[in-house]
Protein backbone atom coordinates (compact mmCIF):
# COMPACT_ATOMS: atom_id res chain seq x y z
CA UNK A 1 33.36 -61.86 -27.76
CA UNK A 2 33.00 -59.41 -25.21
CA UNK A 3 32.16 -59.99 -21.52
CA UNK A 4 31.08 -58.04 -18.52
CA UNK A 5 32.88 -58.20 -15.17
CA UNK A 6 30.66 -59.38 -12.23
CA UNK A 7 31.55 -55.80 -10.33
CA UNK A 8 30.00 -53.60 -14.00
CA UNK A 9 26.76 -55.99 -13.71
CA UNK A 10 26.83 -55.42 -10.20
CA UNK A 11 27.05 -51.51 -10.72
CA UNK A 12 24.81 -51.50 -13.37
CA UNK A 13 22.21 -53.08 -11.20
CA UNK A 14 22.52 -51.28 -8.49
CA UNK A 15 22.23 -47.79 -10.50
CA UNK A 16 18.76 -49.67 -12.24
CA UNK A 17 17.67 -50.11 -8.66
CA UNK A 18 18.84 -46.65 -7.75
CA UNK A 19 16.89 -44.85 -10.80
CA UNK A 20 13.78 -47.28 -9.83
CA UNK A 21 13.61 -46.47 -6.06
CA UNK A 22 14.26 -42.22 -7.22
CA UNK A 23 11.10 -42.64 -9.59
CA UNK A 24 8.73 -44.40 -7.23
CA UNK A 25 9.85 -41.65 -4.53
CA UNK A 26 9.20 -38.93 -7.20
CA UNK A 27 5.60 -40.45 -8.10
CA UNK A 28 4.85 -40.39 -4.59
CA UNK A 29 6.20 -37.21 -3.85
CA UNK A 30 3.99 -35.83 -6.63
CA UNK A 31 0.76 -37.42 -5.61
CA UNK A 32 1.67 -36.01 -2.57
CA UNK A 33 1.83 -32.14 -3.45
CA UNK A 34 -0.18 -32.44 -6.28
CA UNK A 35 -3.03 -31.01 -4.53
CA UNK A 36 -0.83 -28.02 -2.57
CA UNK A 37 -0.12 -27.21 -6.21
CA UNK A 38 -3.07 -26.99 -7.41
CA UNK A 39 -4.75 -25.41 -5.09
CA UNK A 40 -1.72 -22.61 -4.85
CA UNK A 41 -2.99 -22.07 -8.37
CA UNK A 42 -6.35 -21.77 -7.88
CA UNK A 43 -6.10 -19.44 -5.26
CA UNK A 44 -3.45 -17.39 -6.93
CA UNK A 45 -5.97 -16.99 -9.50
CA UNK A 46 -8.47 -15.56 -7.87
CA UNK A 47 -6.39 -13.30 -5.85
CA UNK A 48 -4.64 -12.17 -8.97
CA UNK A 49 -7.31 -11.83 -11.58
CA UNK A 50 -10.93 -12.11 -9.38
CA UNK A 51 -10.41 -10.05 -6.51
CA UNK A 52 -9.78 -6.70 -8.36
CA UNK A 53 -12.32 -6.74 -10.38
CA UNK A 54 -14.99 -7.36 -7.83
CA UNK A 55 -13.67 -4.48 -5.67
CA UNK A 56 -13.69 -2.31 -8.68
CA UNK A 57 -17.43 -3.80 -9.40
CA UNK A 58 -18.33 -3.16 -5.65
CA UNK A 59 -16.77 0.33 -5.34
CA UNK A 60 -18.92 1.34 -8.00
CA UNK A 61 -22.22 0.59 -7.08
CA UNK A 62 -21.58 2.24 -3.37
CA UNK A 63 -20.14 5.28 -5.29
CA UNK A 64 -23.09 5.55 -7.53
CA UNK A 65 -25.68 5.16 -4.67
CA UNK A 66 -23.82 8.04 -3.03
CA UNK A 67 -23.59 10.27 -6.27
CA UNK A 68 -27.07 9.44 -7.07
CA UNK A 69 -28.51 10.51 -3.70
CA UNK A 70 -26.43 13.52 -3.27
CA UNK A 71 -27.70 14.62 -6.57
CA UNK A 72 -30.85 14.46 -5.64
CA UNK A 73 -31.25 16.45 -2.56
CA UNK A 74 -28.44 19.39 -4.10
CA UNK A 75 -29.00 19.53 -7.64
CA UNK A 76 -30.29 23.19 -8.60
CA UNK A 77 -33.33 22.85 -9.92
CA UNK A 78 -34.44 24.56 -13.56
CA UNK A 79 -36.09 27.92 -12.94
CA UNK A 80 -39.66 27.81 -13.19
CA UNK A 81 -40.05 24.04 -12.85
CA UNK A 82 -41.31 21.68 -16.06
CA UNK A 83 -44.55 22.49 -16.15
CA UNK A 84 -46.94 19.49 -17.90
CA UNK A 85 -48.87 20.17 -21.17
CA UNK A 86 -51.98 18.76 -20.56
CA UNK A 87 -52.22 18.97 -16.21
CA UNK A 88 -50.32 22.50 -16.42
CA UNK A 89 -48.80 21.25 -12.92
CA UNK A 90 -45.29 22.19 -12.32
CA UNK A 91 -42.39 19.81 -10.52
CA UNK A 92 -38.80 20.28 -9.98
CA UNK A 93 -37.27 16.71 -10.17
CA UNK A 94 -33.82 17.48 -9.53
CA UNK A 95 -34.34 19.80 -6.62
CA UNK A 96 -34.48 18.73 -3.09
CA UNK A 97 -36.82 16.25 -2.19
CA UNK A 98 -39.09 18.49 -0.11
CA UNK A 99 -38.03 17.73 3.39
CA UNK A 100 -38.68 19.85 5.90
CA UNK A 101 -35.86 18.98 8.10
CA UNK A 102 -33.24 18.63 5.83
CA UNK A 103 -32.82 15.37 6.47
CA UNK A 104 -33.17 11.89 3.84
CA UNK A 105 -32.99 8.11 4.46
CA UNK A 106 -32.22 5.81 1.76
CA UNK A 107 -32.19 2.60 0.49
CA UNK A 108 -30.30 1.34 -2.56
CA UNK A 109 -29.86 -2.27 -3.62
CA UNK A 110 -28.30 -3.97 -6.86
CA UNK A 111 -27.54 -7.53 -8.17
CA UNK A 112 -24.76 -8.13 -11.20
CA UNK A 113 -23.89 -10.83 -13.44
CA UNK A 114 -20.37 -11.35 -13.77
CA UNK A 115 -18.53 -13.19 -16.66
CA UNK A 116 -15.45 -13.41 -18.50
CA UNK A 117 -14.82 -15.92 -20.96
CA UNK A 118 -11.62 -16.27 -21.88
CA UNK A 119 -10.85 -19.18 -22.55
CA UNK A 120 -7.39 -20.24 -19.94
CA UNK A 121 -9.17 -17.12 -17.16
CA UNK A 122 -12.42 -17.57 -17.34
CA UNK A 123 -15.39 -17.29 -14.62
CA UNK A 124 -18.60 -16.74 -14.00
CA UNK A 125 -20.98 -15.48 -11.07
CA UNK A 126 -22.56 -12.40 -9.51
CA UNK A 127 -22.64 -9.86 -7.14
CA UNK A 128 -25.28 -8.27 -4.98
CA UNK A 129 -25.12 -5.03 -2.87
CA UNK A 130 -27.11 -3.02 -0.45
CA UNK A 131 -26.93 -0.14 0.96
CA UNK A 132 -28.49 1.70 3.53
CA UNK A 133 -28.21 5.75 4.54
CA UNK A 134 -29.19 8.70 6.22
CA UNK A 135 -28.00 12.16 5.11
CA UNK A 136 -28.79 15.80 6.73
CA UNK A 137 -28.07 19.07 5.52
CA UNK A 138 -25.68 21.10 7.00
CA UNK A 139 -26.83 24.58 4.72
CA UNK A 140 -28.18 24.91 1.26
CA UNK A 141 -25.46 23.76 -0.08
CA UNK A 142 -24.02 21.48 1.85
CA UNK A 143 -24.69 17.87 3.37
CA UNK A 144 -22.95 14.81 5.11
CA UNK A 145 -24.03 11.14 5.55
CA UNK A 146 -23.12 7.85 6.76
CA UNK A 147 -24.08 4.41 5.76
CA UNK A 148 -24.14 0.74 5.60
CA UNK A 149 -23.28 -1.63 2.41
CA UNK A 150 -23.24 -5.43 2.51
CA UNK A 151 -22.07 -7.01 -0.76
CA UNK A 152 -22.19 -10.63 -1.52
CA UNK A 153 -20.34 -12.13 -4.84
CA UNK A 154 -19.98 -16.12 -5.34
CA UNK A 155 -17.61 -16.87 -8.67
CA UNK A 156 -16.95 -20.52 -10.08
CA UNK A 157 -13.56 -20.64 -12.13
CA UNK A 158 -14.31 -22.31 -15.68
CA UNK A 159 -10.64 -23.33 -16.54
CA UNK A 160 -9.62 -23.79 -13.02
CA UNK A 161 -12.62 -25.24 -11.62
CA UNK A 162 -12.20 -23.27 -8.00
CA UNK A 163 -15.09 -21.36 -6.65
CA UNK A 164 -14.90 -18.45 -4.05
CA UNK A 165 -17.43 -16.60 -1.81
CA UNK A 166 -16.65 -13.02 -0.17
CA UNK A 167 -19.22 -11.10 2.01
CA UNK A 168 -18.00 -7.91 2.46
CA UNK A 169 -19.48 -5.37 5.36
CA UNK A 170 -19.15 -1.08 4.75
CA UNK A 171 -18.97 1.72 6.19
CA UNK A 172 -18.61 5.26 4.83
CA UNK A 173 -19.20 8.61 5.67
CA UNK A 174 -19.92 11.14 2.48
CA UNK A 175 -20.64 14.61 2.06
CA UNK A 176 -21.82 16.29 -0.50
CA UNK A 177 -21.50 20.54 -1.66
CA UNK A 178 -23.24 22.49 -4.42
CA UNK A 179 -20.12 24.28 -6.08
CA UNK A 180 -21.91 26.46 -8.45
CA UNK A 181 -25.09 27.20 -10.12
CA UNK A 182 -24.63 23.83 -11.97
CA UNK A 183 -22.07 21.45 -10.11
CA UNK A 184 -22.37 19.42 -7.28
CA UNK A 185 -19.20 17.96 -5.78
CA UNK A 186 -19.63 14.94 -3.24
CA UNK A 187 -16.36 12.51 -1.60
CA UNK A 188 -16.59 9.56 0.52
CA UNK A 189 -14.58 7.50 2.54
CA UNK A 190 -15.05 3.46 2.89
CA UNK A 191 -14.16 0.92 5.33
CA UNK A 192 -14.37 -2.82 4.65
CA UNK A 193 -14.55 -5.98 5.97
CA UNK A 194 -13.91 -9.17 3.85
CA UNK A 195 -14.46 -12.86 4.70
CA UNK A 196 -13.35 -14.84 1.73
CA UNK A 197 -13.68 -18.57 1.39
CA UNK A 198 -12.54 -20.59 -2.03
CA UNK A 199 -12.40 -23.75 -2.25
CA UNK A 200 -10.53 -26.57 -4.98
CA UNK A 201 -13.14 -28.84 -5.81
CA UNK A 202 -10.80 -31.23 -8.09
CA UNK A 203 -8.38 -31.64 -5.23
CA UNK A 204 -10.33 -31.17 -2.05
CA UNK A 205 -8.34 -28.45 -1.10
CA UNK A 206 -10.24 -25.25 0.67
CA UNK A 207 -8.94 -21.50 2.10
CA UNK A 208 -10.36 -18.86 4.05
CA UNK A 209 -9.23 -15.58 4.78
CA UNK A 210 -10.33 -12.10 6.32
CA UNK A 211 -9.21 -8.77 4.81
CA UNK A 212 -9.50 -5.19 5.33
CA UNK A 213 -10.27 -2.56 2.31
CA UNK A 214 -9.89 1.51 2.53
CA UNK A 215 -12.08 3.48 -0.06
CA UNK A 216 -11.60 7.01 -1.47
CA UNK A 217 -13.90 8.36 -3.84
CA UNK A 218 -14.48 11.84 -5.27
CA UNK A 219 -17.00 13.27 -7.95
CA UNK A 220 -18.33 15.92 -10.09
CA UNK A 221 -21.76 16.04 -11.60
CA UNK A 222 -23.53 19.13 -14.06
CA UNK A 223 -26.44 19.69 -14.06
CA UNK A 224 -27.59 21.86 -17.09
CA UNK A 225 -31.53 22.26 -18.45
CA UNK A 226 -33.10 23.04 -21.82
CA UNK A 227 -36.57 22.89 -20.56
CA UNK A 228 -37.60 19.23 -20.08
CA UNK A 229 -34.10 17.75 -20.99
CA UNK A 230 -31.33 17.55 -18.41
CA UNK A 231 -28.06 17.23 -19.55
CA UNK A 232 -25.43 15.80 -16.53
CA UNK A 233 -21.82 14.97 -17.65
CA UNK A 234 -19.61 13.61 -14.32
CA UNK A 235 -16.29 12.83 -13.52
CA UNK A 236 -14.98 10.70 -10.56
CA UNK A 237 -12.06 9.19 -9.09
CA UNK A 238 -11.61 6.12 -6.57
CA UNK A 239 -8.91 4.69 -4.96
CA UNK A 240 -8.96 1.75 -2.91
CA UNK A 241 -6.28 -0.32 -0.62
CA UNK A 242 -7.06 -4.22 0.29
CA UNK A 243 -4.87 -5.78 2.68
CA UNK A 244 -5.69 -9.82 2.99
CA UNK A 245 -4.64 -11.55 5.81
CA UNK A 246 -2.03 -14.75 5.23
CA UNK A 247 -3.52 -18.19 6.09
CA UNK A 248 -2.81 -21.74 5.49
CA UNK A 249 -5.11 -23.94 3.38
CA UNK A 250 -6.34 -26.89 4.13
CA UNK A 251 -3.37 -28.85 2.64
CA UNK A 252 -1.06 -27.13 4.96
CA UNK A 253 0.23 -24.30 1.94
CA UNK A 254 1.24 -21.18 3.51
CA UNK A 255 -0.20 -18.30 1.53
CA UNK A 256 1.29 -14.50 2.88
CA UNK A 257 -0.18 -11.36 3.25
CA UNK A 258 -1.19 -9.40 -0.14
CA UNK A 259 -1.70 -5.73 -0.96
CA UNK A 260 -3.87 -5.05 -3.77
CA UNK A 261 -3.89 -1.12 -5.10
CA UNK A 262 -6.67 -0.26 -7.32
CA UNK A 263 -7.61 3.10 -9.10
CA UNK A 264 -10.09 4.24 -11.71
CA UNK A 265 -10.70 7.49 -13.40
CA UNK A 266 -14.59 7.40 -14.37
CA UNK A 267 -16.07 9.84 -17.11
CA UNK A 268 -19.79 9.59 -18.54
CA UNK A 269 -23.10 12.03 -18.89
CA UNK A 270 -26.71 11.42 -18.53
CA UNK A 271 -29.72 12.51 -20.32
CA UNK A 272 -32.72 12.64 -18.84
CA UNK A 273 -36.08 13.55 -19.66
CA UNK A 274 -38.86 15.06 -17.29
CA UNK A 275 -42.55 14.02 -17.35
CA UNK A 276 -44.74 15.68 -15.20
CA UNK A 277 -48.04 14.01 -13.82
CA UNK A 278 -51.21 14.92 -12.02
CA UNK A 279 -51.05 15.00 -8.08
CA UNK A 280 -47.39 15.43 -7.22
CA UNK A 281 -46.24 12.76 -9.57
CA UNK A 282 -43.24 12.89 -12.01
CA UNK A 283 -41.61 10.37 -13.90
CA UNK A 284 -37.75 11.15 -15.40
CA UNK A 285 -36.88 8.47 -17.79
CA UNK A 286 -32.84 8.68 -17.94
CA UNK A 287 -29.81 6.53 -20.28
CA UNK A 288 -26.24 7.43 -18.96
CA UNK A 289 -23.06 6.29 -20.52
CA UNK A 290 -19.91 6.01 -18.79
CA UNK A 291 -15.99 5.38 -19.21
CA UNK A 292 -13.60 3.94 -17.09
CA UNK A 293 -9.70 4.39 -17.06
CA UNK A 294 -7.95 1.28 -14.57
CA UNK A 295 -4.80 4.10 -14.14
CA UNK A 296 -3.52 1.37 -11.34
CA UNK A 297 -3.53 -1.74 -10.46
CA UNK A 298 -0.38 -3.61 -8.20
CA UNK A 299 -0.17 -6.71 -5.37
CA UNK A 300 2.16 -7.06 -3.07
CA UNK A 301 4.09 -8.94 -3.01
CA UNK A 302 3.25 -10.24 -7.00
CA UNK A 303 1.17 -13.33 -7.56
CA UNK A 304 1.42 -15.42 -10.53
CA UNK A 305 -0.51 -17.51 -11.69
CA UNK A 306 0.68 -18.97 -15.20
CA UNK A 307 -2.70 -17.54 -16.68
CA UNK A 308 -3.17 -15.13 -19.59
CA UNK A 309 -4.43 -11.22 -17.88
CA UNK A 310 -7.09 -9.09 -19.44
CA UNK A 311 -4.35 -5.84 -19.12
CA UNK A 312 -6.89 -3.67 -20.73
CA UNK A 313 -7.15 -0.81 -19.13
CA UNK A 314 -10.58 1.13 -20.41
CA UNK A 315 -14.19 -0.08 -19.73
CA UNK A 316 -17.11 1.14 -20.40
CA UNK A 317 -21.13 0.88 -19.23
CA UNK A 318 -24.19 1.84 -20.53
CA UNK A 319 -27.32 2.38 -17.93
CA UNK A 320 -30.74 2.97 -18.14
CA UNK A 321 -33.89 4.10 -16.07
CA UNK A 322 -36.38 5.78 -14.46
CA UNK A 323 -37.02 7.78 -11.39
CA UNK A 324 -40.04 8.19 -10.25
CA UNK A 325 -41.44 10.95 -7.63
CA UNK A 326 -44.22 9.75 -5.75
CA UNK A 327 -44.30 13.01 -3.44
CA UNK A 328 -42.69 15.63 -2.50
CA UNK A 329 -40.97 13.48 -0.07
CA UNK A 330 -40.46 10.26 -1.85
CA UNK A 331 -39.10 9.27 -4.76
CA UNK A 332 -38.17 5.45 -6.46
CA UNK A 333 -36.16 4.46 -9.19
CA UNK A 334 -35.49 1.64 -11.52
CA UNK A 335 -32.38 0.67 -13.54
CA UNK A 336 -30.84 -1.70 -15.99
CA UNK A 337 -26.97 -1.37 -16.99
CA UNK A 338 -24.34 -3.24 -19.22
CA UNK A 339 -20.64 -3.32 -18.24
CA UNK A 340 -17.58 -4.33 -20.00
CA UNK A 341 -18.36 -2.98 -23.01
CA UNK A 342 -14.32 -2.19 -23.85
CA UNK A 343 -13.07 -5.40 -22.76
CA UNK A 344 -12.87 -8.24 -25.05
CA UNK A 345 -14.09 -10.81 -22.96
CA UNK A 346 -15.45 -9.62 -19.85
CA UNK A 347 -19.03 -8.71 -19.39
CA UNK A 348 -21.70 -7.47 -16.98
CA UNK A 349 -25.31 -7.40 -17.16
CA UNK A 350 -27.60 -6.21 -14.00
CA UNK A 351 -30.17 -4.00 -12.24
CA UNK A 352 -31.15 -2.41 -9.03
CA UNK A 353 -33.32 -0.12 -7.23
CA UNK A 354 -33.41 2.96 -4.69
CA UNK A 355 -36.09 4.04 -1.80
CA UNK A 356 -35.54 7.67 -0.37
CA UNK A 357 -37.84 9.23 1.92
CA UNK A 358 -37.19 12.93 3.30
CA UNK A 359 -37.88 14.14 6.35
C-alpha cells in the first residue's frame, strides 16, 4: 500500500491553497474591471459604427439645404414661363425669387429616424437639424452665404444597451455660380462643434467628450425643361474630418484621441412638375432619387469593437415634395424621404421643411 510523505501533503496543500487564493483574486479582479470593459465596448461601438453614420446623415441635410436654396435663386428659368390652362397666368418657379436686392434669408429644418437592426450592431434613434441663412448676390450668376446649423441625434444601442447624445453647432460659408445655360455649381465649407455624452446603463459607467468636424462639399445640378416638366440630375461630393478629444470615463478608462475620415460621392435627379395658380401662386410637386458611394471611411488610431460592420458601401434615398410659391418673394416647401434603401439593415425614414423670403 502506498503512502504519502508529510512534506507531498504538505505541498499539495499549499498549491490547493495557492490555486484557491489566485481564483478568489481573479473573481475579484474581474468584478472589478468588469464595468471598464464594458463600457470600453460600448463606447468603442459607437465611435466605430454610430458616429460615421450620423455625420454622413448630418452632412447631408446641411448640403441639401444649401443645394436646394442655391437652386432656387440661380436656376435659369424656362423661356416664356409655364403659363396655366385655365388662369392663363405665367410663373417661373425655378428662377430667382423676385428680390429686389439680391438678397434671401432662409430657414430649413428636418427630423430623421434612424435604425439598423442587425442583430449583434443594432440601434435605434433620430436626428434633427436646423438651419438658418442669408445669401446675397454678387452678379447674375453668382452668390455667397453663410449660416447656422444645430443638429441634435440621441441613439440607444439594442445589443449593447449604451445610449449616446451629440449636439452639434455649424458654421459654413457657401457660394453658389450659374455655369451655363443649364448648370449651377455651388461648394461649401463647414465647421463643427460636438458635445457627445454616452452613457452604460448595465454598468453605470458614463463618457463625455467634445470634438471638432471640418466639412467640404461640392455640387452640380441641371436644370433642363420640356414645358411644365423639369428634369434636374446632380452630382456631389463631401468630405469631412472629425477629430474627438480623449477623455476618461467615469470608471477611470482612458479613451485617446480619434480621427474619423469620411467621404461620399452622391448621384440622383429630380422630376418636377409645375402648377401654376391664380394670384402669384405656384405649386411644383417634385420625387428625387439619389445614390450614394461611401469611397472612404478610416479612424485613427483603429477601434474595435468585436461587432459585425455593415461594410457596404452604396446607399440610396428616395424623396418627395412640394414647393410652394406664395409670392414673388416667398416660397415654402414640404418633404418626405426614405434612406438606406441599399443597405441590408439600416434604414431611415423622415421629413422637413424650408422658409425663404427675398429681399
Amino acid at each position: 500500500m502506498r503512502t504519502t510523505a508529510p512534506s507531498q501533503r504538505l505541498t499539495f496543500r499549499t498549491l490547493g491553497l495557492c490555486a484557491a487564493a489566485f481564483a478568489f483574486l481573479f473573481a475579484l479582479n474581474g468584478a472589478s474591471f468588469a464595468p471598464s470593459v464594458a463600457g470600453a465596448q460600448e463606447f468603442n461601438f459607437i465611435q466605430k459604427i454610430v458616429n460615421p453614420r450620423l455625420t454622413i446623415e448630418r452632412n447631408r441635410s446641411v448640403r441639401d439645404a444649401i443645394r436646394r436654396q442655391v437652386g432656387k435663386q440661380l436656376a435659369p428659368a424656362p423661356s416664356g414661363g409655364f403659363a396655366d390652362q385655365t388662369t392663363g397666368f405665367t410663373v417661373s418657379p425655378a428662377a430667382d425669387e423676385g428680390s429686389t436686392l439680391g438678397l434671401s434669408f432662409w430657414v430649413d429644418g428636418s427630423y430623421k429616424d434612424l435604425r439598423d437592426r442587425a442583430a449583434l450592431r443594432g440601434y435605434n434613434g433620430d436626428q434633427s437639424s436646423f438651419s438658418s441663412g442669408l445669401q446675397g448676390q454678387l452678379t447674375d450668376q453668382i452668390l455667397i452665404g453663410g449660416l447656422f446649423n444645430f443638429s441634435d441625434s440621441k441613439i440607444r444601442n439594442i445589443f449593447t444597451p449604451a445610449t449616446s447624445h451629440t449636439d452639434n453647432y455649424s458654421l459654413a460659408g457657401y457660394m453658389g455660380a450659374t455655369l451655363t445655360q443649364n448648370l449651377v455649381f455651388d461648394a461649401s465649407f463647414l465647421y463643427t462643434f460636438t458635445d457627445n455624452r454616452a452613457f452604460d446603463p448595465t454598468t453605470g459607467v458614463g463618457a463625455a467628450y467634445d470634438g471638432e468636424t471640418w466639412v467640404v462639399n461640392g455640387n452640380l445640378t441641371g436644370y433642363w425643361f420640356f414645358q411644365s416638366l423639369r428634369f434636374s440630375p446632380n452630382v456631389g461630393i463631401s468630405w469631412s474630418q472629425t477629430q474627438d478629444q480623449s477623455y476618461v470615463d467615469s470608471s477611470g478608462t482612458f479613451f485617446g484621441r480619434e480621427r474619423t475620415d469620411v467621404g461620399t460621392l452622391t448621384f440622383g435627379t429630380t422630376l418636377a412638375y409645375t402648377l401654376a395658380l391664380q394670384d402669384g401662386v405656384s405649386l411644383e410637386p417634385y420625387v428625387s432619387a439619389e445614390g450614394e458611394w461611401e469611397f472612404t471611411e478610416k479612424i485613427s488610431p483603429p477601434v474595435a469593437t468585436g461587432l459585425p460592420e455593415d461594410r457596404r458601401e452604396l446607399d440610396a434615398r428616395i424623396e418627395g415634395g412640394v414647393e410652394i410659391t406664395l409670392s414673388d418673394a416667398m416660397t415654402l416647401t414640404l418633404r418626405g424621404e426614405a434612406g438606406g434603401l441599399a443597405r441590408k439593415r439600416y434604414r431611415t425614414l423622415g421629413g422637413g421643411g424650408r422658409v425663404s423670403v427675398s429681399f
